[in-house]
Protein backbone atom coordinates (compact mmCIF):
# COMPACT_ATOMS: atom_id res chain seq x y z
CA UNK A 1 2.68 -6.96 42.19
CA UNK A 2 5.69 -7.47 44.19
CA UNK A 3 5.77 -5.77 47.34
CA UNK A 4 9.55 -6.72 48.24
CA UNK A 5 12.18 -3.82 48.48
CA UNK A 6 15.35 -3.85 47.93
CA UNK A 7 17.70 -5.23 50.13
CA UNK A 8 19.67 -2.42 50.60
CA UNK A 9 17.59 0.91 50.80
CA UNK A 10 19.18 4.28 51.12
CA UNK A 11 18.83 7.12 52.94
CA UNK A 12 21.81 8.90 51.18
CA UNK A 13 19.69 12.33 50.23
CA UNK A 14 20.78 14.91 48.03
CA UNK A 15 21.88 18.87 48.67
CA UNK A 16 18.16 20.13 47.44
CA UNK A 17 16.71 17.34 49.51
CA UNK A 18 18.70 17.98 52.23
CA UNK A 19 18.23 21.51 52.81
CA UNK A 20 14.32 21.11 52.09
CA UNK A 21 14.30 18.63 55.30
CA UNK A 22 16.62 20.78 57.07
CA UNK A 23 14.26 23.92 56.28
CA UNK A 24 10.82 22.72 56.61
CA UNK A 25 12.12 21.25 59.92
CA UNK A 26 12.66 25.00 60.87
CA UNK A 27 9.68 26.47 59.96
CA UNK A 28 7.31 23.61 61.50
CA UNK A 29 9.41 24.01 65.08
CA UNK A 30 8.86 27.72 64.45
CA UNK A 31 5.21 27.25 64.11
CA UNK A 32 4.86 24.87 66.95
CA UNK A 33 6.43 27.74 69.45
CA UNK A 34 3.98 30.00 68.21
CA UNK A 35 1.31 27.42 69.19
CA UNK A 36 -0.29 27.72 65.54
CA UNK A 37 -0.15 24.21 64.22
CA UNK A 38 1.64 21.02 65.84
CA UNK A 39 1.40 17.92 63.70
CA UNK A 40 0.20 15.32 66.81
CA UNK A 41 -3.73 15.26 66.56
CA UNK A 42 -3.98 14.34 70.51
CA UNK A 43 -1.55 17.23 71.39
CA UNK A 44 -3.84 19.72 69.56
CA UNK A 45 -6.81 20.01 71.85
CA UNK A 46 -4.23 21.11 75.10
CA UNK A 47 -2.94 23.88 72.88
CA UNK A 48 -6.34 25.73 73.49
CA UNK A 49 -5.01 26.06 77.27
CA UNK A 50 -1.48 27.24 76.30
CA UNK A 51 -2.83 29.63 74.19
CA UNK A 52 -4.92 31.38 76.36
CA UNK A 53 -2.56 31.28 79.07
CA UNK A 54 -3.86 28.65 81.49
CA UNK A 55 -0.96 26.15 81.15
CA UNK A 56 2.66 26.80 80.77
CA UNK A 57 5.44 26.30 77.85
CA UNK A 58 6.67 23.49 79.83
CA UNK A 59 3.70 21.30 80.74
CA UNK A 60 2.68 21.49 77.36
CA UNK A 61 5.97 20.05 75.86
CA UNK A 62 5.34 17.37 78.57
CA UNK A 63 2.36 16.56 76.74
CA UNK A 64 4.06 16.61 73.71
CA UNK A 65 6.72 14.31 74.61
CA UNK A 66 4.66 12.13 76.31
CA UNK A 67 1.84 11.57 73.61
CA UNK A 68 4.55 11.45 70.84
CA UNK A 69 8.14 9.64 71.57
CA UNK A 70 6.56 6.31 71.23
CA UNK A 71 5.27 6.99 67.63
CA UNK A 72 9.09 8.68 66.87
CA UNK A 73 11.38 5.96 68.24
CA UNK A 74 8.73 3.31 67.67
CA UNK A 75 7.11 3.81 64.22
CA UNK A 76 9.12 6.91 62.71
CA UNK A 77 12.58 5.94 63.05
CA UNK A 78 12.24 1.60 62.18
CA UNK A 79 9.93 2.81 59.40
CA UNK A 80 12.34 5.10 57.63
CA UNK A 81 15.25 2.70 58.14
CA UNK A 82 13.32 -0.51 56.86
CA UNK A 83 11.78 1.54 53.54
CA UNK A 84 14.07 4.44 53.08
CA UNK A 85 11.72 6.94 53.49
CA UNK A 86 10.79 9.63 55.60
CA UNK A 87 7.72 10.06 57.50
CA UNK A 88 5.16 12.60 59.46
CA UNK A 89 6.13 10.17 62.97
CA UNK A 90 10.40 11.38 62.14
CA UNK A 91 10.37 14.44 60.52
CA UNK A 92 7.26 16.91 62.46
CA UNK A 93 6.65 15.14 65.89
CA UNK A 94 9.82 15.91 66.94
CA UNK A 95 9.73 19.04 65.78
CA UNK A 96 6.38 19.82 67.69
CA UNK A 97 8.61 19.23 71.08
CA UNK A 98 11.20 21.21 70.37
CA UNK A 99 8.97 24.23 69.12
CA UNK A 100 7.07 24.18 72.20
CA UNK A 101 10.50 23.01 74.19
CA UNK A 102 12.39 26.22 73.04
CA UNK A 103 12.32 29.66 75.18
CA UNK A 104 12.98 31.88 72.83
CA UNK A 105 11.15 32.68 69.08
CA UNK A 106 14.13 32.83 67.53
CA UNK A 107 15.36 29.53 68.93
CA UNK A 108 12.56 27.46 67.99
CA UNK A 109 13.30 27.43 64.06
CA UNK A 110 17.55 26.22 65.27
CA UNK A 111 15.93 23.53 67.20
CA UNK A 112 14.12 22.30 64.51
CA UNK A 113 16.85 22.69 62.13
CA UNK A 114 19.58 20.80 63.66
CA UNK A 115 16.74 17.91 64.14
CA UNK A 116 16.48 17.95 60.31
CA UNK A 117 20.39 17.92 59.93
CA UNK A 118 20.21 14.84 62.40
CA UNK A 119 17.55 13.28 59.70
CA UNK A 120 19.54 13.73 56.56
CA UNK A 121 22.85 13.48 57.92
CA UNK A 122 22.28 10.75 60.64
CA UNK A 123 20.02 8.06 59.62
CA UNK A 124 22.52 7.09 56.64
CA UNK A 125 24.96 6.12 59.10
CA UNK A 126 22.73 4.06 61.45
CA UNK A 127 20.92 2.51 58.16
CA UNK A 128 24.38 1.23 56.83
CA UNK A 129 26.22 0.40 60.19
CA UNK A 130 22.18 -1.65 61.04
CA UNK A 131 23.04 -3.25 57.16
CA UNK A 132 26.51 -4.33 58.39
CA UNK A 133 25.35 -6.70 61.40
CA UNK A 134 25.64 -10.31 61.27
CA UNK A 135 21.58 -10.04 61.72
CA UNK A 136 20.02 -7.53 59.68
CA UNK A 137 17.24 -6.84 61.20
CA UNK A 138 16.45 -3.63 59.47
CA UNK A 139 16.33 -6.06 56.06
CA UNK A 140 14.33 -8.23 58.25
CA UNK A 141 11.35 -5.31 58.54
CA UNK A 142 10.90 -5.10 55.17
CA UNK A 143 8.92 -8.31 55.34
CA UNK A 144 6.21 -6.10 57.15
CA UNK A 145 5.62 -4.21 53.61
CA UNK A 146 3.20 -7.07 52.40
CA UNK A 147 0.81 -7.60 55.37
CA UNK A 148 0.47 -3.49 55.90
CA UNK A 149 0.05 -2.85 51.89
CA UNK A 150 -3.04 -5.48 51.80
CA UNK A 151 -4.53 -5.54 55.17
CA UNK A 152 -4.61 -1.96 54.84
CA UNK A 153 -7.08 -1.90 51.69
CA UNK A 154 -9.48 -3.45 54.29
CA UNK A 155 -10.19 -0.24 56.66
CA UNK A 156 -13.17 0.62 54.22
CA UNK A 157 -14.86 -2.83 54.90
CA UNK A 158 -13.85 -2.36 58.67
CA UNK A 159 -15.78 1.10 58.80
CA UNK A 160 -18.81 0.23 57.00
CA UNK A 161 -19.08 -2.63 59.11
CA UNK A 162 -18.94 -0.55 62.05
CA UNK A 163 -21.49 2.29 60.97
CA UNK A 164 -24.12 0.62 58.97
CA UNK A 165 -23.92 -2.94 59.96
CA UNK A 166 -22.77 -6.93 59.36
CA UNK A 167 -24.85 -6.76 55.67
CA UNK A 168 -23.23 -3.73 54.19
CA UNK A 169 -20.20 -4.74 55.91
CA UNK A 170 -20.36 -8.27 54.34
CA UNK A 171 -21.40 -6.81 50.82
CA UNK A 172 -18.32 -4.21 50.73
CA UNK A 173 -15.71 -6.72 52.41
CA UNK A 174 -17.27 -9.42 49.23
CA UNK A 175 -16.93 -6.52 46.80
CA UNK A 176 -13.10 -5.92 47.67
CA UNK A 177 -11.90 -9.28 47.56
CA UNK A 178 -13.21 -9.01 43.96
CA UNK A 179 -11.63 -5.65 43.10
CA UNK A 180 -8.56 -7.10 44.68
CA UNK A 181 -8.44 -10.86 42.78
CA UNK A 182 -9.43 -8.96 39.73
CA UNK A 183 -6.66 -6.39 39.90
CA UNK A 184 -4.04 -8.74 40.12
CA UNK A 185 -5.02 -10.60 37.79
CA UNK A 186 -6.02 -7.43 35.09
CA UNK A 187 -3.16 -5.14 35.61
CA UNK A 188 -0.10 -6.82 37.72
CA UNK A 189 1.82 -3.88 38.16
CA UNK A 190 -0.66 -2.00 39.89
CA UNK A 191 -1.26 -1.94 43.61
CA UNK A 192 -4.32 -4.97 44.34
CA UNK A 193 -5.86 -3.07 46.90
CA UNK A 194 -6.06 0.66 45.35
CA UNK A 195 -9.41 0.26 42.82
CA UNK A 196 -10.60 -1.55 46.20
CA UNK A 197 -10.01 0.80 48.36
CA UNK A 198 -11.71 3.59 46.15
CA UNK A 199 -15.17 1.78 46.21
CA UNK A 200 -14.75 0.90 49.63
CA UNK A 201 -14.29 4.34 51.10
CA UNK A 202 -16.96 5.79 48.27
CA UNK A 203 -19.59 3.32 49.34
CA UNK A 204 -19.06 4.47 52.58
CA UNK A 205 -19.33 8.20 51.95
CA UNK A 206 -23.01 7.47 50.01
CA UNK A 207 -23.93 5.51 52.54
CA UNK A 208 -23.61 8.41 55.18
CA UNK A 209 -24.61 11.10 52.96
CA UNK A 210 -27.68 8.83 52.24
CA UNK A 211 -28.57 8.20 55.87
CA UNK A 212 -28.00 11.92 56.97
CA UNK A 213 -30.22 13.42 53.71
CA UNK A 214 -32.89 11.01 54.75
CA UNK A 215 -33.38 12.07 57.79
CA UNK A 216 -33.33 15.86 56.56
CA UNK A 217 -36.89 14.37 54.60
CA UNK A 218 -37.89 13.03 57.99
CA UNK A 219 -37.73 15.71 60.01
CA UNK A 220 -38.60 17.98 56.88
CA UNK A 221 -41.79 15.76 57.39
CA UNK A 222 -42.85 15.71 60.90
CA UNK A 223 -42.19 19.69 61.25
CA UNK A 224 -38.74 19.72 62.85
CA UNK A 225 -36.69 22.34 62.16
CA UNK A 226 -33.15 22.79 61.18
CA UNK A 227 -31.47 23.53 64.37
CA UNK A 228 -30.23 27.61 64.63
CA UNK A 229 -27.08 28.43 66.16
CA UNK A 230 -27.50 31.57 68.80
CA UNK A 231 -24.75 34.25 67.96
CA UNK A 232 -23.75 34.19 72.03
CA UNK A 233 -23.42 30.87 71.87
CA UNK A 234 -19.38 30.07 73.33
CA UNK A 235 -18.91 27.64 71.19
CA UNK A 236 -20.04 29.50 68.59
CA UNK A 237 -17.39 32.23 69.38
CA UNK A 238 -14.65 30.11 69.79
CA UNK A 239 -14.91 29.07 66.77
CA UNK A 240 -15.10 32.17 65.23
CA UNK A 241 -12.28 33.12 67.25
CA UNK A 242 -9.93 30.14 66.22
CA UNK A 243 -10.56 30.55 62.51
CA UNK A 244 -9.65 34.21 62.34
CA UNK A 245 -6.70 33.55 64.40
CA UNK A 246 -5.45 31.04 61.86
CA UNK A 247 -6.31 33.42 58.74
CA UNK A 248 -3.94 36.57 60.46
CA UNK A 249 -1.06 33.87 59.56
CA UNK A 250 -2.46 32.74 56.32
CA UNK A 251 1.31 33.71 54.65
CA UNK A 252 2.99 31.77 57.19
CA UNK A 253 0.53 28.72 56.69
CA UNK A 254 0.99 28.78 52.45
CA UNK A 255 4.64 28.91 53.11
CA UNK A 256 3.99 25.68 55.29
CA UNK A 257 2.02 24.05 53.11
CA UNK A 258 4.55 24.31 49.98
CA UNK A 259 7.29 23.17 52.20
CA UNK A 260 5.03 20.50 53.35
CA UNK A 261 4.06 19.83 49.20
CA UNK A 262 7.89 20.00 48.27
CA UNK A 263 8.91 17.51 50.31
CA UNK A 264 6.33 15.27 49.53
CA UNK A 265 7.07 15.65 45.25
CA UNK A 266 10.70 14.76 45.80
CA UNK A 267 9.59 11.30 47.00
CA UNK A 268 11.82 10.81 50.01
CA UNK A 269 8.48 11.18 52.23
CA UNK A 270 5.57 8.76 52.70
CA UNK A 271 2.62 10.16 54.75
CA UNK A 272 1.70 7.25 56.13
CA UNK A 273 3.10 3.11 56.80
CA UNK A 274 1.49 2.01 53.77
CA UNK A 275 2.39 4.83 51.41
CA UNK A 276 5.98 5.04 52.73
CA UNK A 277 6.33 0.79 51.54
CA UNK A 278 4.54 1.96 47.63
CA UNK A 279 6.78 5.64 47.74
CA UNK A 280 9.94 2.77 48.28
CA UNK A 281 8.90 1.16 45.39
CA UNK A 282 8.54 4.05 43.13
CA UNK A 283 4.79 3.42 42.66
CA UNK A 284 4.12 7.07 43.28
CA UNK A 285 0.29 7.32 41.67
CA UNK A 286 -0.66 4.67 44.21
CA UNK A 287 0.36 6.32 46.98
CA UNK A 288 -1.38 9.45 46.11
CA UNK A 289 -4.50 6.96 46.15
CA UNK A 290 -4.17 5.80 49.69
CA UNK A 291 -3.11 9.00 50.80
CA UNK A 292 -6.00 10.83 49.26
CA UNK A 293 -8.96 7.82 50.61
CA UNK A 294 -7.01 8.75 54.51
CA UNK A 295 -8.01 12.19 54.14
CA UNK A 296 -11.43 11.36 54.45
CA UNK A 297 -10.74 10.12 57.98
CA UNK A 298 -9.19 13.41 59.08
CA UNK A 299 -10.72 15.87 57.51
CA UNK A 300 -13.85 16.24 60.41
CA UNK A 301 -11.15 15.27 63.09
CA UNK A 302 -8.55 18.66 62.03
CA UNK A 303 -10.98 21.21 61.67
CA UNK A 304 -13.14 20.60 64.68
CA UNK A 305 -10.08 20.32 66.90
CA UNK A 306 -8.70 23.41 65.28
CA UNK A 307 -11.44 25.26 65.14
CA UNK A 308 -11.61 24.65 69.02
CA UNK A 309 -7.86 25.23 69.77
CA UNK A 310 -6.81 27.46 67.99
CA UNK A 311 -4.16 25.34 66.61
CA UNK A 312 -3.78 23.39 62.82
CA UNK A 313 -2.31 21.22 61.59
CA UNK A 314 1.45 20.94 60.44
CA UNK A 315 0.27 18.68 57.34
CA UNK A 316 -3.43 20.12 57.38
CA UNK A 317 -6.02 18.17 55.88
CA UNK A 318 -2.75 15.75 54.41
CA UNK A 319 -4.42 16.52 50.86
CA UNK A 320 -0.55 18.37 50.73
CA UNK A 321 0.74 14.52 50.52
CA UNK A 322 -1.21 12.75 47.76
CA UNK A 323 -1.18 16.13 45.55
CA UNK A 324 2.83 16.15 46.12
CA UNK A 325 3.65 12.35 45.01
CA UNK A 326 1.91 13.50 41.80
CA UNK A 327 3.41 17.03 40.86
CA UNK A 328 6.41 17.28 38.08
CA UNK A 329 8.87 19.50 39.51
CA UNK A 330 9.35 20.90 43.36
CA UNK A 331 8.37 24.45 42.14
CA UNK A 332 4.75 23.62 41.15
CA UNK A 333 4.77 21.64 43.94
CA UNK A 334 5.38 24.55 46.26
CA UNK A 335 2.55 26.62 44.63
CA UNK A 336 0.25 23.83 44.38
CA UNK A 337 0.73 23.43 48.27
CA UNK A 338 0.54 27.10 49.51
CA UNK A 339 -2.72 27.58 47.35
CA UNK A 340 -3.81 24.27 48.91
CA UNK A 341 -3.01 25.42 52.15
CA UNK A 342 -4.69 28.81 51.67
CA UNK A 343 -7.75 27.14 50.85
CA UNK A 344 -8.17 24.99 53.51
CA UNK A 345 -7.88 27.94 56.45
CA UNK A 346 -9.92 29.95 54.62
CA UNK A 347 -12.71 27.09 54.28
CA UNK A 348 -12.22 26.27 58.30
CA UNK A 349 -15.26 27.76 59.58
CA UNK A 350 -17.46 26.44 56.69
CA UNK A 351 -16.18 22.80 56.56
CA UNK A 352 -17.26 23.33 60.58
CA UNK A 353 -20.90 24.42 59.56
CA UNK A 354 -21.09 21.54 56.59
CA UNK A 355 -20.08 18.89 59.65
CA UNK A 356 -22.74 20.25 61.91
CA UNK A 357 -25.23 19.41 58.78
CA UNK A 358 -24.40 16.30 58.17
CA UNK A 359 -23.65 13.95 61.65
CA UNK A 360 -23.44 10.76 59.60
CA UNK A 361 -20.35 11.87 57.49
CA UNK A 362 -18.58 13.09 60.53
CA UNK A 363 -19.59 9.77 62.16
CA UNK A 364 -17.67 8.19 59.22
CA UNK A 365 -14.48 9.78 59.58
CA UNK A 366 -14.43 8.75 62.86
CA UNK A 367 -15.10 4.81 61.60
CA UNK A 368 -12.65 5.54 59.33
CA UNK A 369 -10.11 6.67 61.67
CA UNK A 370 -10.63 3.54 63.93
CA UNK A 371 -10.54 1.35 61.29
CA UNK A 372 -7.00 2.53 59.68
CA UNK A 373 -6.08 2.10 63.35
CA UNK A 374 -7.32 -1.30 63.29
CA UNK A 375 -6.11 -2.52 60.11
CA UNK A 376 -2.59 -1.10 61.00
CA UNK A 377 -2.29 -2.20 64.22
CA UNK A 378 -2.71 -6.06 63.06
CA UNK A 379 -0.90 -5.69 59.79
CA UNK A 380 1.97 -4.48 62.46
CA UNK A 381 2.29 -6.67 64.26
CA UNK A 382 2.10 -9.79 62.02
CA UNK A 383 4.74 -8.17 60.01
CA UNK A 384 6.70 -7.77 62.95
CA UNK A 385 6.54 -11.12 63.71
CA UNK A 386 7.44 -12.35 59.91
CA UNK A 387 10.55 -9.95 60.16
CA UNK A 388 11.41 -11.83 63.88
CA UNK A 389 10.62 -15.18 61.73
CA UNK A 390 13.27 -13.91 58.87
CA UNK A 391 15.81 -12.62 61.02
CA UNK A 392 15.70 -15.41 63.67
CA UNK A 393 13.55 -17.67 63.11
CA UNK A 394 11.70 -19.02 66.10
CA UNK A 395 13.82 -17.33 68.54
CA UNK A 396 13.24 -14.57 66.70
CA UNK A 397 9.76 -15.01 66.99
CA UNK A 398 9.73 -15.95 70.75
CA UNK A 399 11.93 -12.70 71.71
CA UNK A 400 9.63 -10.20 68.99
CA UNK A 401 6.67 -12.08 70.38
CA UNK A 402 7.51 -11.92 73.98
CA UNK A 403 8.45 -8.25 73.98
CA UNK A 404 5.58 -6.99 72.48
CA UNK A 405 3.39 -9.45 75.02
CA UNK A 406 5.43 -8.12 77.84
CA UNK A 407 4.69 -4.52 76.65
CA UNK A 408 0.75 -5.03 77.11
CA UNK A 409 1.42 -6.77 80.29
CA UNK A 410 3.09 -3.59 81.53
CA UNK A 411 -0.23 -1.80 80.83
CA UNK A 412 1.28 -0.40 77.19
CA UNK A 413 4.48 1.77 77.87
CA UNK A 414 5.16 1.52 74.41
CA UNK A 415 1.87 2.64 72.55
CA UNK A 416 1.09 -0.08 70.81
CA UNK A 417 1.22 0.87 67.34
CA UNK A 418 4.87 1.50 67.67
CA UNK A 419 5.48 -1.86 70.17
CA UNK A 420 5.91 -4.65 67.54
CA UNK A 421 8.47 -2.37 65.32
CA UNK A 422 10.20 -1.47 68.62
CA UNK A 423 10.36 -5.51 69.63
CA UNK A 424 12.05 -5.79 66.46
CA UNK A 425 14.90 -3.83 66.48
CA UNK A 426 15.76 -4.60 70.39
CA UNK A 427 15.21 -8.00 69.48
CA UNK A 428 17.63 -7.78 66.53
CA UNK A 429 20.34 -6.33 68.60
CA UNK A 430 19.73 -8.93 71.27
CA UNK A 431 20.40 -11.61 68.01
CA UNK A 432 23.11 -10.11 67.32
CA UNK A 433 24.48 -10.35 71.19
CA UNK A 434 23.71 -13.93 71.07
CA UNK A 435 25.59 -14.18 67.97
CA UNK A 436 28.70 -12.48 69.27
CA UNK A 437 28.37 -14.57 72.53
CA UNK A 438 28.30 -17.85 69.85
CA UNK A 439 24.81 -18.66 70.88
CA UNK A 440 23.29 -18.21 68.06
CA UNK A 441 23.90 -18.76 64.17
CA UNK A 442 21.99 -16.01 61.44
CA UNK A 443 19.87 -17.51 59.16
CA UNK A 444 20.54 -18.01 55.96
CA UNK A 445 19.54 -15.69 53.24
């Protein structure tokens, strides 16, 4: 399978596709004002405080900005110039700032709109003038597609590793490296680490639902019983509280999630780094795979955070993305992703009870969470440096390199996800200021 893009990838979108970035960029900084979903899982749980009035508008768009402008101008923005597609990072982080930056209602949803005119109207230009440089380094990223597409089938083997131990950790990392080899090998055209992936994440899944029913025999067996939640109990309430909040907007929410479902069937979106390189390449069905095995990780993490805020999120469970990539047309799509949507508030409060029940699945998605973090992180950053190795070779590397080193000297200004990408493009423009200065010659090819 090649994982090589095109040289030359567009961001040139059309009228429909236009005006469904441009809309959906409206609604989500509409719902962000009215503090019912914002799209950054670390701003959710301070939404709880703005809601019930203990924090202001403005310290919690501080929060906003703070936790999110590195992911934007770090991971969204080089991302959807090196594949030529758009992502969660670009299109709805943004857009939670400006909801919760605007004063007025009515404001919120023009905020959000002109940032989705500066999407599809503005990244074109930077993409082609970026193309026209004596050192392309936007070209140069697209050497991170191969290190993120197959160190990323690896998070399963991370996680089991992590929960159940160096033996089951060893068996499901042996296991993969099989499915993988035997992939390429069997069917070429299909992404190596999807089949892999699949067994990975399921192996994990029975292993926790094993653990956590065994020990429902054990303490079945010594006399324990099934612990009984109190109907004062705050927590309890809160809960309560959240979910029916959520399901007085359940309209607004299914008109969310087909916006969100749209955008993802017209396959200028990837909802993640991995899915946004296979979406580039057309290799749609795969994509829906990895997007579908992430969902695992979040599931637990969305519903107990906004069950205790108050707040969801702008892509929900992300089951929106993987269902999208596969629908035929945009207006299934939409119907598909409001009944999705629907679904999943309505479930809230008993996807909250099932998690209580079962404390080694939620364990999981945690593992899982910190292993996708993991795998990322390191597929990152060696990409970064292969695309500071094609674009410069190893000055390239030294100035990629010494940025991002710099970066964790500084104690992490940059989060770190988005440093490496970030190294790139200053160090790319920095190439190409050498270059002007005659101090440096572009590589060939």
């Amino acid at each position: 399978m090649s994982t090589t893009l095109a040289a030359g990838v567009s961001l040139d979108f059309t009228l429909a596709q236009q005006l469904t970035v441009i809309a959906l960029c409206a609604l989500t900084a509409f719902i962000s004002h009215m503090a019912l979903a914002v799209f950054n899982d670390g701003v959710r749980p301070f939404m709880l405080d703005f809601i019930q009035g203990r924090t202001t508008r403005s310290a919690t768009t501080a929060v906003s900005f703070g936790l999110s402008a590195g992911f934007i101008f770090g991971l969204g923005a080089p991302m959807a110039l090196s594949t030529g597609v758009l992502n969660p990072w670009l299109v709805f982080l943004p857009t939670d700032i400006l909801g919760m930056l605007a004063p007025k209602k009515w404001i919120a949803p023009l905020f959000g709109a002109a940032w989705g005119a500066v999407v599809v109207f503005g990244l074109d230009g930077a993409n082609n003038a970026a193309h026209d440089l004596p050192v392309d380094f936007l070209t140069a990223m697209q050497q991170m597609s191969t290190p993120i597409l197959f160190l990323f089938a690896l998070f399963p083997v991370l996680a089991i590793t992590k929960q159940f131990g160096r033996m089951w950790g060893s068996v499901s990392g042996a296991i993969e490296l099989v499915l993988v080899v035997a992939t390429m090998k069997l069917w070429p055209n299909m992404f190596p680490g999807a089949l892999a992936m699949a067994v990975g994440v399921l192996m994990l899944i029975g292993l926790a639902v094993f653990k956590d029913l065994r020990q429902r025999r054990a303490d079945r067996a010594a006399g324990v019983a099934e612990p009984v939640v109190a109907e004062d109990d705050p927590m309890a309430s809160l809960f309560s509280a959240s979910a029916a909040r959520l399901r007085r907007y359940l309209p607004l929410f299914m008109v969310l999630g087909a916006g969100v479902c749209m955008l993802a069937q017209m396959h200028i979106f990837g909802g993640g780094e991995a899915t946004s390189f296979l979406i580039a390449k057309g290799q749609y069905a795969e994509a829906a795979q990895v997007d579908f095995y992430r969902v695992f990780g979040f599931i637990p993490l969305i519903a107990t955070t906004a069950l205790a805020s108050g707040a969801y999120g702008i892509a929900g469970f992300t089951l929106v993305y993987p269902i999208g990539y596969l629908m035929p047309n945009p207006l299934l799509a939409a119907v598909v992703g409001a009944l999705v949507f629907a679904a999943e508030v309505l479930a809230l409060s008993w996807i909250g009870r099932l998690l209580g029940k079962l404390p080694s699945v939620r364990d999981s998605s945690e593992h899982l969470r910190s292993a996708i973090g993991d795998t990322l992180q390191l597929a990152i950053l060696f990409g970064s440096l292969m695309a500071a190795n094609a674009m410069g070779g190893g000055l390239g590397i030294l100035i990629v390199g010494g940025l991002y080193l710099l970066n964790e000297a500084m104690g992490k200004p940059v989060v770190r996800m988005a440093a490496a990408p970030t190294a790139v493009i200053i160090g790319g423009i920095l190439l190409n200021i050498l270059y002007w200065l005659d101090l440096f010659t572009p590589l060939k090819g």
